[in-house]
Protein backbone atom coordinates (compact mmCIF):
# COMPACT_ATOMS: atom_id res chain seq x y z
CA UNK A 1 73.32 36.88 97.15
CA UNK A 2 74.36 33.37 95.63
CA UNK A 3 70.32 33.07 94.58
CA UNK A 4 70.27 36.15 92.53
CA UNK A 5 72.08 34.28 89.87
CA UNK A 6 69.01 30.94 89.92
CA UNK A 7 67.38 30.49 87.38
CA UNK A 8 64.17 28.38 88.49
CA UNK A 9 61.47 27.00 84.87
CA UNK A 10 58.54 26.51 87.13
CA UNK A 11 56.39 23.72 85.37
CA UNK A 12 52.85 24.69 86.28
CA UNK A 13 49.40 24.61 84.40
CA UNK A 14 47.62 26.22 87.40
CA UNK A 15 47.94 29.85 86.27
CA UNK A 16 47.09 31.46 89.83
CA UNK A 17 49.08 28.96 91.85
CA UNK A 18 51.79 29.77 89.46
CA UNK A 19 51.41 33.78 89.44
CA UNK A 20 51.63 32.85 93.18
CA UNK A 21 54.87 31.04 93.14
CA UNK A 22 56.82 33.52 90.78
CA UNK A 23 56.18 36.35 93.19
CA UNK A 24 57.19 34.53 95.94
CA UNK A 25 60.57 32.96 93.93
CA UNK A 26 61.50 36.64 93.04
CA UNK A 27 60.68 38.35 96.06
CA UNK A 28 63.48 35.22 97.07
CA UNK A 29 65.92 36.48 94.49
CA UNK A 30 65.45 34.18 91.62
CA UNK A 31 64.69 34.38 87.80
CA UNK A 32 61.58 32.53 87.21
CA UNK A 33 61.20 31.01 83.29
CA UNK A 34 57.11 29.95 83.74
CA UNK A 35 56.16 26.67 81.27
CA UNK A 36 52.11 25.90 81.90
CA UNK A 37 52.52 22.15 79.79
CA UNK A 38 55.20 19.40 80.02
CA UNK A 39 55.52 19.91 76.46
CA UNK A 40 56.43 23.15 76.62
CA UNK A 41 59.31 22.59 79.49
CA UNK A 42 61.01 19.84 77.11
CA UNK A 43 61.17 22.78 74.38
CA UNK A 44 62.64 25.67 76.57
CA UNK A 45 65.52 23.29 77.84
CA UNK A 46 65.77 21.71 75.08
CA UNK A 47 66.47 25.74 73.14
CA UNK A 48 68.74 26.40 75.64
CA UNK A 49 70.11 24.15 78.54
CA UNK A 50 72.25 26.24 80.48
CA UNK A 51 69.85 28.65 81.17
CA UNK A 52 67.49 26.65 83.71
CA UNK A 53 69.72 26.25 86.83
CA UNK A 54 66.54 24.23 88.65
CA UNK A 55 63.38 22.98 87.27
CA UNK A 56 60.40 23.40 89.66
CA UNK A 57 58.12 20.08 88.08
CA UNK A 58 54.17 19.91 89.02
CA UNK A 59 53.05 16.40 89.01
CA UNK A 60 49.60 17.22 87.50
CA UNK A 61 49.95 19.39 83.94
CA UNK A 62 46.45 18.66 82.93
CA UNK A 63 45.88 17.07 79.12
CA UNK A 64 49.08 15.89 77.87
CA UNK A 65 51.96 14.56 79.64
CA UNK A 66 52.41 14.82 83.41
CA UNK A 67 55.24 16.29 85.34
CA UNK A 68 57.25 12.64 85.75
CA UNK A 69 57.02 12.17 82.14
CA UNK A 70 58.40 15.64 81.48
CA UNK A 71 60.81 15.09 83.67
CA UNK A 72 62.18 12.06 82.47
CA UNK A 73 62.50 13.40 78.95
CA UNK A 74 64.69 16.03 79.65
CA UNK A 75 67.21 13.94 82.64
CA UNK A 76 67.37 11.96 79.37
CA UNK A 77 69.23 14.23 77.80
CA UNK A 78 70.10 16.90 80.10
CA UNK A 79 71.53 17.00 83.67
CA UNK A 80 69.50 19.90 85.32
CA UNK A 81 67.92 19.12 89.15
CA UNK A 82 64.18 18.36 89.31
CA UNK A 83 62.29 19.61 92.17
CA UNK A 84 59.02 18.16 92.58
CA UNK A 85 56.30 20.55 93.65
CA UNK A 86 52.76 18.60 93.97
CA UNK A 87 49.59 18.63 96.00
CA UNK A 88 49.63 14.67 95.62
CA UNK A 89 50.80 12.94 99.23
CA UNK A 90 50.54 9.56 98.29
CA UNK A 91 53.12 7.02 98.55
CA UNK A 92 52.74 5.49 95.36
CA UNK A 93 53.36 8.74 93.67
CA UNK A 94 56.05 10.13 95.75
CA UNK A 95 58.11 7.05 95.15
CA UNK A 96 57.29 7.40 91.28
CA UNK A 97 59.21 10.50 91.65
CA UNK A 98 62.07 9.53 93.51
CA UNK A 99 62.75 6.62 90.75
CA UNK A 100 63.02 9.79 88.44
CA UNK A 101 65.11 11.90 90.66
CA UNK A 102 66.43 12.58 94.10
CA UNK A 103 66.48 16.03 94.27
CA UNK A 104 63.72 16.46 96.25
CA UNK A 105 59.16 16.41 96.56
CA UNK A 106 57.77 19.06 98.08
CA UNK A 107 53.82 19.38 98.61
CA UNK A 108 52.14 22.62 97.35
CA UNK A 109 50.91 23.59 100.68
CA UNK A 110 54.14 23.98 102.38
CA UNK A 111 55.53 27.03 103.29
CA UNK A 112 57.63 28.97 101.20
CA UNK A 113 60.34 28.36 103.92
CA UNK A 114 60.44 24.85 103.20
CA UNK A 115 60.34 25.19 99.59
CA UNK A 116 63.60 27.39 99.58
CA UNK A 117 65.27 24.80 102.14
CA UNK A 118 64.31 22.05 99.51
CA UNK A 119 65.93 23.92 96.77
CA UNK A 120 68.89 25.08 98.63
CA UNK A 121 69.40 21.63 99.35
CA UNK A 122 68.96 20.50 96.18
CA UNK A 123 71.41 22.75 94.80
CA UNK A 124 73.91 21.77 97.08
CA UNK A 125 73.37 18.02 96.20
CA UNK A 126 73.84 18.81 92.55
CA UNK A 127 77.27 20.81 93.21
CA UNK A 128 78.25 18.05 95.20
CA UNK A 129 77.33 15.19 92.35
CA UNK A 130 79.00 17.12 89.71
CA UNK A 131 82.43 17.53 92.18
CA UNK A 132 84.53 15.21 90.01
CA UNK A 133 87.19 14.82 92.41
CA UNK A 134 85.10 13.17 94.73
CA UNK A 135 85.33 9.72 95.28
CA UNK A 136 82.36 7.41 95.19
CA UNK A 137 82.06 7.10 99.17
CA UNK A 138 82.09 10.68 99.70
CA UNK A 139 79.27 11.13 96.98
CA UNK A 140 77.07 8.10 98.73
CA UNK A 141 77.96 10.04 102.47
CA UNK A 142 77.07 13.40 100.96
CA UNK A 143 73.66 11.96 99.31
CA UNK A 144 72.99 10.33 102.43
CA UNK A 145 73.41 13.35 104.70
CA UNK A 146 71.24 15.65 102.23
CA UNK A 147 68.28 12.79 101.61
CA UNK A 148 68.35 12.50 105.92
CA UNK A 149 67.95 16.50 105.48
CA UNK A 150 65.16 16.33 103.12
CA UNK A 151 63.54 13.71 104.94
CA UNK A 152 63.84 15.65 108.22
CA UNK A 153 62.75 18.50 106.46
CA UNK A 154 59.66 16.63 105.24
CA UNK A 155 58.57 15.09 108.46
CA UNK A 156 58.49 19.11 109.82
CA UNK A 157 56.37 19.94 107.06
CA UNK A 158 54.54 17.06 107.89
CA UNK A 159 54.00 17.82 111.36
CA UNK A 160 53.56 21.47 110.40
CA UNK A 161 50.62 20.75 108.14
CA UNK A 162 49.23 18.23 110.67
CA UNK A 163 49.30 21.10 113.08
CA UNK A 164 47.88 23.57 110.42
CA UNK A 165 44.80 21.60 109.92
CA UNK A 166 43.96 20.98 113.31
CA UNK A 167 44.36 24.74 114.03
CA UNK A 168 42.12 25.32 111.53
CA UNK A 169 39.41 23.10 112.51
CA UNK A 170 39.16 24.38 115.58
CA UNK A 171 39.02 27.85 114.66
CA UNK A 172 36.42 26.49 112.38
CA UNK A 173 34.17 24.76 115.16
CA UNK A 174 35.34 26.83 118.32
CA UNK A 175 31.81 27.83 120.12
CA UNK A 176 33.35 31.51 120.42
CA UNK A 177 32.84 33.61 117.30
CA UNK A 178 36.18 34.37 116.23
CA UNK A 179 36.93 36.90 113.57
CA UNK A 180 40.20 38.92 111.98
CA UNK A 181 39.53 42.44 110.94
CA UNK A 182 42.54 45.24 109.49
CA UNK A 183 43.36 48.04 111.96
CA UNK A 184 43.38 50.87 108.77
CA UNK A 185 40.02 50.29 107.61
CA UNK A 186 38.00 47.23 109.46
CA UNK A 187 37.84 44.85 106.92
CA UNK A 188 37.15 41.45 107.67
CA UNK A 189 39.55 38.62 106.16
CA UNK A 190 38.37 35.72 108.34
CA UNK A 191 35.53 34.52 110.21
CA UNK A 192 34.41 31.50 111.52
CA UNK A 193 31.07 29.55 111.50
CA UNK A 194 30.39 30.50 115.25
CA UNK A 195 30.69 34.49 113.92
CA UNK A 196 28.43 34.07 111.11
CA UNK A 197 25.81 32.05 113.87
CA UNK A 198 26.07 35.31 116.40
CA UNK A 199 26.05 38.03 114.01
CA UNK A 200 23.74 36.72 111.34
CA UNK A 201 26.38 37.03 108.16
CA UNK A 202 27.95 34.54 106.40
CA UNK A 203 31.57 33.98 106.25
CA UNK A 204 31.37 35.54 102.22
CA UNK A 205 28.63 38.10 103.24
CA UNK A 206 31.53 39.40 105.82
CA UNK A 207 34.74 38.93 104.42
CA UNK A 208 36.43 42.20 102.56
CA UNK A 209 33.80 44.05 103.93
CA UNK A 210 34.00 46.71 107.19
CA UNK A 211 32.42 46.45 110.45
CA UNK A 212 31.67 50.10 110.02
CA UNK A 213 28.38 51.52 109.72
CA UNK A 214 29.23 52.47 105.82
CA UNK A 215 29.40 48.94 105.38
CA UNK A 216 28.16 45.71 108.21
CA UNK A 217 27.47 48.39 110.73
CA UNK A 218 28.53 45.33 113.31
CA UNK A 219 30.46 48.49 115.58
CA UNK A 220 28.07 50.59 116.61
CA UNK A 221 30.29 53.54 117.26
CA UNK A 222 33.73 53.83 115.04
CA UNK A 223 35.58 55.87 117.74
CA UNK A 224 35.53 52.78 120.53
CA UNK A 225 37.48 50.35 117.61
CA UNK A 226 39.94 53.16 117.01
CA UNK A 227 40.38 53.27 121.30
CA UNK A 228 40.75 49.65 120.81
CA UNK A 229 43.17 49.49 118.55
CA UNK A 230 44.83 52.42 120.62
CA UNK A 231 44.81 49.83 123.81
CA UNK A 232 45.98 46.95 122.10
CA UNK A 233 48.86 48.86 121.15
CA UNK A 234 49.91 49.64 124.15
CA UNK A 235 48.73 46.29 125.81
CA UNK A 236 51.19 43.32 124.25
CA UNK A 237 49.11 40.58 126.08
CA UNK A 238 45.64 41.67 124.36
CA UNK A 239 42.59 42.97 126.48
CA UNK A 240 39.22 41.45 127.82
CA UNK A 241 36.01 43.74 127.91
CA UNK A 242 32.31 44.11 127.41
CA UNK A 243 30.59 45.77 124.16
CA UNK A 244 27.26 46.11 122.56
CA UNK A 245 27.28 44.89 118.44
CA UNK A 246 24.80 44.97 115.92
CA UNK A 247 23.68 41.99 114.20
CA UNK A 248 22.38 41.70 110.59
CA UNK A 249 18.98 41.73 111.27
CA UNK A 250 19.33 45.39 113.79
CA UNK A 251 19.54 43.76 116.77
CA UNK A 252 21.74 44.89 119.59
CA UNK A 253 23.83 41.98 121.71
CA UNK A 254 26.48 42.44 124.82
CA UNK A 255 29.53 40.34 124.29
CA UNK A 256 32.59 39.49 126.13
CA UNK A 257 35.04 39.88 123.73
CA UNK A 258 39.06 39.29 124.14
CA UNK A 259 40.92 40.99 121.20
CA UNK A 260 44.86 41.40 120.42
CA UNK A 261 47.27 42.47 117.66
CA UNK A 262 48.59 39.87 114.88
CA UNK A 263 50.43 41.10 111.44
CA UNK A 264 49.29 39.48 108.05
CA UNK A 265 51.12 40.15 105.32
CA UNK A 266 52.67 43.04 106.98
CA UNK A 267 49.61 44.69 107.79
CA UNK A 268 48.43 45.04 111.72
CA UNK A 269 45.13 43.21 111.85
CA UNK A 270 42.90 42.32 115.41
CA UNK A 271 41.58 39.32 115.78
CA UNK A 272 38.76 38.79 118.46
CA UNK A 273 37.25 36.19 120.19
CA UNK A 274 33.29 36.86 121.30
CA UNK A 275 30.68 35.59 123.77
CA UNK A 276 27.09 36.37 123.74
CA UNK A 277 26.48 37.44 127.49
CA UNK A 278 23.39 39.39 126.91
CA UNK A 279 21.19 37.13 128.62
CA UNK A 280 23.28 36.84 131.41
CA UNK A 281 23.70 40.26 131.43
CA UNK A 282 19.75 40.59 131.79
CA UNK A 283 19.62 38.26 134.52
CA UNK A 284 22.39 40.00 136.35
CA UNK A 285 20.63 43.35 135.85
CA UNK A 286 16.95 41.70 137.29
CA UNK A 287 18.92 40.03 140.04
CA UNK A 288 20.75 43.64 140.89
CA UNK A 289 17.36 45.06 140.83
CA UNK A 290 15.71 42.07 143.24
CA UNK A 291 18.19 42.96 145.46
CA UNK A 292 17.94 46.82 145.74
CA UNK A 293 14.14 45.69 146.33
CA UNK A 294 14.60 43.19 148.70
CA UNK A 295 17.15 45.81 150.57
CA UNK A 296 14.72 48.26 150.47
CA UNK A 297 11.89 46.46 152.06
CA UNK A 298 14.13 45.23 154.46
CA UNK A 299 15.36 48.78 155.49
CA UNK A 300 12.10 50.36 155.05
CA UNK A 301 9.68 47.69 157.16
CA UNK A 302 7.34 49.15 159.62
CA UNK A 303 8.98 45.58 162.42
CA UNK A 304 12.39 45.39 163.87
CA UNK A 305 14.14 42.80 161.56
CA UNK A 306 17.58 41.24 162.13
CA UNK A 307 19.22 38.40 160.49
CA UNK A 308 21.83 36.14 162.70
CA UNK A 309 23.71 32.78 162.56
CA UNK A 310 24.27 29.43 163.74
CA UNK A 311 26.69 31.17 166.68
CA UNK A 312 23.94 33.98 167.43
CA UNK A 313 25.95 36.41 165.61
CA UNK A 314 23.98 39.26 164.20
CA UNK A 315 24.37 39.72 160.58
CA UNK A 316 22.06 42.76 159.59
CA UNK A 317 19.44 44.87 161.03
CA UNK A 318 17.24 46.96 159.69
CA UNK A 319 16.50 51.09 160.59
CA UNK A 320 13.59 50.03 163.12
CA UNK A 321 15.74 47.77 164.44
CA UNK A 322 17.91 50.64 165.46
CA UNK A 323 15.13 52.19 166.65
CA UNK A 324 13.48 50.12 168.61
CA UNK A 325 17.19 48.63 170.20
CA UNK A 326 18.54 52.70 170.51
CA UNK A 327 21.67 50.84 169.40
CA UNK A 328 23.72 52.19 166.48
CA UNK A 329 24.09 49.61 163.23
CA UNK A 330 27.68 49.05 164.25
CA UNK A 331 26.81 48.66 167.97
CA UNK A 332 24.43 45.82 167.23
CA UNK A 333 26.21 44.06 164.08
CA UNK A 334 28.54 43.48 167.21
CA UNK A 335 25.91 42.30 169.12
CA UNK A 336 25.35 38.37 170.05
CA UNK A 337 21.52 37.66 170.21
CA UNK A 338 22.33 36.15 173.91
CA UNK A 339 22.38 39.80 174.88
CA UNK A 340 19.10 41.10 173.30
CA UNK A 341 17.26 37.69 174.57
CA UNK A 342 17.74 36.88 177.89
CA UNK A 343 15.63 33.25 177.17
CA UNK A 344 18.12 32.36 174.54
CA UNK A 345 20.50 31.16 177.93
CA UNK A 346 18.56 28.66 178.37
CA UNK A 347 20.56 25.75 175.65
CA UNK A 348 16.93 24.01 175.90
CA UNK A 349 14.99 27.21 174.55
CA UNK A 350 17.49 27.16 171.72
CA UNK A 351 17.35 24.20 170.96
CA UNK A 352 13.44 24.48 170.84
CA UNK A 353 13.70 27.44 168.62
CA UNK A 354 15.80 25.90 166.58
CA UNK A 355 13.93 22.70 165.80
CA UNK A 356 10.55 25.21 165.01
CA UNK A 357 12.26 27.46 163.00
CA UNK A 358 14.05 24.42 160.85
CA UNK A 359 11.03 22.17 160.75
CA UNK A 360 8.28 24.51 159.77
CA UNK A 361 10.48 27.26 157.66
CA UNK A 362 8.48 30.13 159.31
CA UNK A 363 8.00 29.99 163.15
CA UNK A 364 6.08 32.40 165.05
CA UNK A 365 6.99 32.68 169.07
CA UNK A 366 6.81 35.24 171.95
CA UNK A 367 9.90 36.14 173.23
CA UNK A 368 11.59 38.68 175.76
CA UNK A 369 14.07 41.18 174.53
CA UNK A 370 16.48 43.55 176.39
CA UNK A 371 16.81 47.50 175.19
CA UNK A 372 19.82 49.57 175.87
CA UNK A 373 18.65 51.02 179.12
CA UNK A 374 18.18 47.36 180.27
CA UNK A 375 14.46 47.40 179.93
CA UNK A 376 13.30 43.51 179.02
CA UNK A 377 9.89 43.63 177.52
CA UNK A 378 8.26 40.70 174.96
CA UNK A 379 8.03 40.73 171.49
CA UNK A 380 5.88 38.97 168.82
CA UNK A 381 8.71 37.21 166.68
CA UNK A 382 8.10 35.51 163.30
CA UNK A 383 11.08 33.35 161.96
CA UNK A 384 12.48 31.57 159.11
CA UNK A 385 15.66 30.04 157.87
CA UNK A 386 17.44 31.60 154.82
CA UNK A 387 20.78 31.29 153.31
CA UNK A 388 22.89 34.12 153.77
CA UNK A 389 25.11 35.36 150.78
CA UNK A 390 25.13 32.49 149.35
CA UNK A 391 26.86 30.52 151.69
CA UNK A 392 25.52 27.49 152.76
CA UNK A 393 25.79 26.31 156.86
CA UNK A 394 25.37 23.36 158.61
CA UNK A 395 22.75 25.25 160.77
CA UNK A 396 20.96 28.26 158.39
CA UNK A 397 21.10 31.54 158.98
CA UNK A 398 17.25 33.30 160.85
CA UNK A 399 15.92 36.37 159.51
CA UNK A 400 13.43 37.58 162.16
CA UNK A 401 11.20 39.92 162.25
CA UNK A 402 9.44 41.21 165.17
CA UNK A 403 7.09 43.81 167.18
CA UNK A 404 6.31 45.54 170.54
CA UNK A 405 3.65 43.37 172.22
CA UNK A 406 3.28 47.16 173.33
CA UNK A 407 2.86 50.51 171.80
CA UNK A 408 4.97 52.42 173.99
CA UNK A 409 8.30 52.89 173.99
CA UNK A 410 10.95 51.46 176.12
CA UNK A 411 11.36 53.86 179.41
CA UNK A 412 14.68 55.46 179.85
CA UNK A 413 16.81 55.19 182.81
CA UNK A 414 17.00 58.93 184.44
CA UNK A 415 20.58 60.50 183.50
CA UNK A 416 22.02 62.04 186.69
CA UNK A 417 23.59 65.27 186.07
């Protein structure tokens, strides 16, 4: 690999951020000479030129002379590409460097994809200024085709890092609590603020720390994360479901939570995206419960009760119903109420019905009904408008409930044999 030969004298006095860069130059294939002053890069070129085959200059060197100044000292005497590597995005300063050199700025937080491109290219504009046998035009066409390259490769960075900090303000102030965990042993290596609100830890409390009980104890039971991890595997798209988490203070909460599988660094991670639904939850639980009550009374009540529409459809009925009708459920949910009430022919008595029912909200009224065996007897009927399932009508729905104006039964027709 043409690399494995590069020799790269990284000027940096930030000992990390250098550390850092070496691994990441060698992993690439190059030799990395490290110099921590501008001082100290003058002396190692000046020792020996020809080893440095690129000089990787930080603007900033702390006390003593800055990266320019270094810089210009040895393309005083020496003809070795300078690479700029900075944090600084100013103008003013990037200019300053370009009056020094024109291989090349590159700010610190780029990817290390766009620092290789940028030396790349500045190797191949230094192979093509020292090709002799070029003439002047083809030097000016060459420079001009690699500074449009840098400059195109800038404006991606650019655009990149303009991306990268919006991405990361919204994962910062996203209402969800959002957090990235390793697959091997839980460990969290991000949070956001929304996490540390719903759980109760702070982003440093929870990072390099598990979500296992030997640790945050924020999964209640290890063997559901390691079927999670098993789904996600097997589930490209990620996964949406419901799960109970403990917060710092003991305290249980439901979430929705949609997870799926990234890689960092090589390593499968999860990262997850929660919602607080327990009080939802609750409310769905007392409004399941309301209505296994209400159903119950309504099954259970000692008066017929039935439920119909704007058309006189019957929508429900209740057991005495059935009783007192000797009609089966199915028989009378395909009933019309025209054929249980005889008065109900009369449009007039509808509308009359209608207008009580609607204007008071309860109505009480004696009507006639007709059993199966085509007995018509009156009933005591108490009405009210409702809305049924939800679903609002131009004319409500009428639950009814209503009574025998007698005790007896309804007398059977004889059965001739």
């Amino acid at each position: 690999m043409e690399t494995a030969a590069k020799t790269i004298l990284l000027v940096e006095d930030e000992a990390i951020i250098a550390l850092s860069e070496t691994r990441k130059l060698e992993y690439a294939g190059y030799k990395v000479i490290r110099a921590g002053t501008g001082e100290l890069a003058i002396d190692i070129v000046n020792e020996n030129p020809a080893v440095v085959d690129l000089i990787l200059m930080d603007v900033d060197l702390g006390p003593g002379m800055d990266g320019t100044q270094a810089a210009q000292e040895i393309l005083r005497i020496h003809n070795i590409p300078v690479l700029f590597l900075s944090s600084h995005i100013e103008p003013e300063i990037v200019k300053k460097t370009e009056e020094i050199t024109n291989y090349g700025y590159v700010v610190k937080s780029s990817s290390f994809t766009v620092l290789d491109a940028s030396m790349k290219m500045a190797f191949k504009l230094f192979r093509a200024m020292k090709q002799l046998d070029l003439d002047s035009m083809e030097i000016e066409s060459t420079n001009e085709e690699l500074r449009k390259s840098l400059t195109k490769l800038q404006n991606a960075y650019d655009d990149l890092a303009q991306r990268k900090t919006m991405q990361e303000k919204f994962f910062r102030l996203i209402p969800d609590a959002i957090c990235i965990t390793r697959v091997a042993d839980g460990v969290y290596i991000e949070a956001n603020q929304s996490f540390s609100r719903l759980f109760g830890y702070t982003r440093e409390e929870a990072l390099g720390h598990s979500c296992f009980a030997d640790e945050l104890g924020i999964w209640l039971h290890q063997e559901e994360r390691e079927k999670l991890a098993r789904k996600l595997a097997e589930n490209p798209d990620g996964i949406s479901f419901e799960m109970d988490f403990s917060r710092k203070d003991g305290s249980v909460i439901m979430t929705s939570t949609s997870a799926d599988l990234i890689s960092i660094d090589g390593k499968d991670c999860i990262i997850s995206s929660m919602r607080d639904i327990s009080a939802s939850k609750g409310i769905e639980i007392e409004l399941r419960e309301s209505e296994e009550r209400y159903r119950m009374l309504f099954e259970e009540a000692g008066v017929s009760i039935l439920v119909y529409d704007r058309d006189l459809r019957i929508l429900d009925v209740n057991k005495m119903s059935i009783k007192m009708f000797e009609y089966s459920k199915e028989e009378l949910l395909a009933t019309s109420m025209r054929q249980i009430d005889p008065g109900l022919a009369d449009p007039s008595r509808l509308n009359e019905l209608a207008e009580g029912i609607i204007g008071s909200g309860r109505y009480r009224f004696t009507a006639t009904r007709r059993f199966r065996n085509g007995t018509i007897l009156p009933v005591e009927v108490n009405a009210m408008s409702i809305v049924w399932q939800g679903k609002p009508q131009s004319w409500p729905s009428f639950m009814i409930s209503q009574s025998r104006r007698d005790a007896s039964p309804p007398p059977r027709r004889s059965r001739e044999h």
